[in-house]
Protein backbone atom coordinates (compact mmCIF):
# COMPACT_ATOMS: atom_id res chain seq x y z
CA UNK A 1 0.00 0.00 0.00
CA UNK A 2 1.39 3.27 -1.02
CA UNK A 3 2.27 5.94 1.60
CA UNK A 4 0.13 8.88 1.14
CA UNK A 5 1.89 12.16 2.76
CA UNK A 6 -0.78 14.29 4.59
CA UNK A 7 -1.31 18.17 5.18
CA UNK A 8 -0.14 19.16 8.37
CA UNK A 9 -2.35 19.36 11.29
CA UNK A 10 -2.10 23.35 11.80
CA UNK A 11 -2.03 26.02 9.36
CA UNK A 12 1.46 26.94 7.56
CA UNK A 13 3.16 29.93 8.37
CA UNK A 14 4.69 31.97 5.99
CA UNK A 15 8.29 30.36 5.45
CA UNK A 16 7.33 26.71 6.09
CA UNK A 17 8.42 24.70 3.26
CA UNK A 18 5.39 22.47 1.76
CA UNK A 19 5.02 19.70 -1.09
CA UNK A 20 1.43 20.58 -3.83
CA UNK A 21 0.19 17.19 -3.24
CA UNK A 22 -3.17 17.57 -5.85
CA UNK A 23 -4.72 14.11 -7.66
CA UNK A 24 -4.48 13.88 -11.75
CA UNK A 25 -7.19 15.36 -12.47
CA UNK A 26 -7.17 18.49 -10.67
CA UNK A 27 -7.07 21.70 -12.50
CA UNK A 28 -3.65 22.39 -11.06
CA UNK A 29 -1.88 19.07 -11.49
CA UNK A 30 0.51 20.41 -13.15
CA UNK A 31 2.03 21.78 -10.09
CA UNK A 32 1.69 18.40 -8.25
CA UNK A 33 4.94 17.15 -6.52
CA UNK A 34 6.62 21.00 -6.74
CA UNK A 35 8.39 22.22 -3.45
CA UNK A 36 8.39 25.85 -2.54
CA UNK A 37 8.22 27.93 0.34
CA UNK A 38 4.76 29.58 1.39
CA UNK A 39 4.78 33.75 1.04
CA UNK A 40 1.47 34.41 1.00
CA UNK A 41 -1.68 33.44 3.41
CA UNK A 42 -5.29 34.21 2.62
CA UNK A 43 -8.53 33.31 5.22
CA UNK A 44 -12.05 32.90 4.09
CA UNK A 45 -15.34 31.30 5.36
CA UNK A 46 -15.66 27.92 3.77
CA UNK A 47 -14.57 26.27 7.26
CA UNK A 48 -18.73 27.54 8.57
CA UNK A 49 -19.84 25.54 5.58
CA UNK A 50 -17.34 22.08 5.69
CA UNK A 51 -16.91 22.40 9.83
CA UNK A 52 -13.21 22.10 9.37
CA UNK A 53 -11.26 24.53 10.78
CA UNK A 54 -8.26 23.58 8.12
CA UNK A 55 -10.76 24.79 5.23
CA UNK A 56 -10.52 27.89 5.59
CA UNK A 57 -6.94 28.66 4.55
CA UNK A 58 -5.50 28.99 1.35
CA UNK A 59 -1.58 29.44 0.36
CA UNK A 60 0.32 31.25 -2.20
CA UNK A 61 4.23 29.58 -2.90
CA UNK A 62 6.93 30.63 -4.08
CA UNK A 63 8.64 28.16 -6.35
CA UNK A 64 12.33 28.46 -7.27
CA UNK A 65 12.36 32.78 -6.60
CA UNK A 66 9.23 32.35 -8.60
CA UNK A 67 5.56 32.68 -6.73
CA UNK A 68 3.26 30.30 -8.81
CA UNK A 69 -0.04 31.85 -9.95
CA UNK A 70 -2.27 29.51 -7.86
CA UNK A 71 -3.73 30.24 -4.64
CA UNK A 72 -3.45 26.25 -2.90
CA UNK A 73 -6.33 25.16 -0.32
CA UNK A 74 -4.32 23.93 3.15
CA UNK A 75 -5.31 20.09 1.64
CA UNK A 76 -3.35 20.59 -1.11
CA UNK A 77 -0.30 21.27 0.28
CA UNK A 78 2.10 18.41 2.76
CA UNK A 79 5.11 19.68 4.85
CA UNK A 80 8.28 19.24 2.71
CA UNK A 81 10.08 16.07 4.00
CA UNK A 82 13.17 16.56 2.13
């Protein structure tokens, strides 16, 4: 069985270093696997709809100097294990 990594259990900070971790067929796959460091951090409400706390954050990263164009949900995102 393969070893799915998970999102951490607390929000990122900006400067934590994070993995995209997104399936095949999401509209940003072609980010999965990428390693950057987070620089932005935006809130918003979808945690009253889902009831998890988690929800509610979303993630801009910077990818070699270079921020990608993608604002990433907290569940798309795993601490870096390198």
């Amino acid at each position: 069985m393969e070893d799915v990594p998970q999102p951490a259990d607390e929000p990122y900070s900006t400067g934590d270093e994070v993995m995209v971790y997104v399936a095949e067929d999401d509209p940003d796959a072609r980010h999965h696997g990428k390693t950057g460091i987070v620089v932005d951090i935006s809130q918003d409400a979808l945690s009253t709809e889902t009831g998890r706390e988690l929800d509610s954050h979303s993630y801009k990263i910077e990818v070699d100097s270079e921020e990608l164009d993608v604002w990433f949900r907290h569940r798309d995102l795993v601490p870096n294990a390198d």
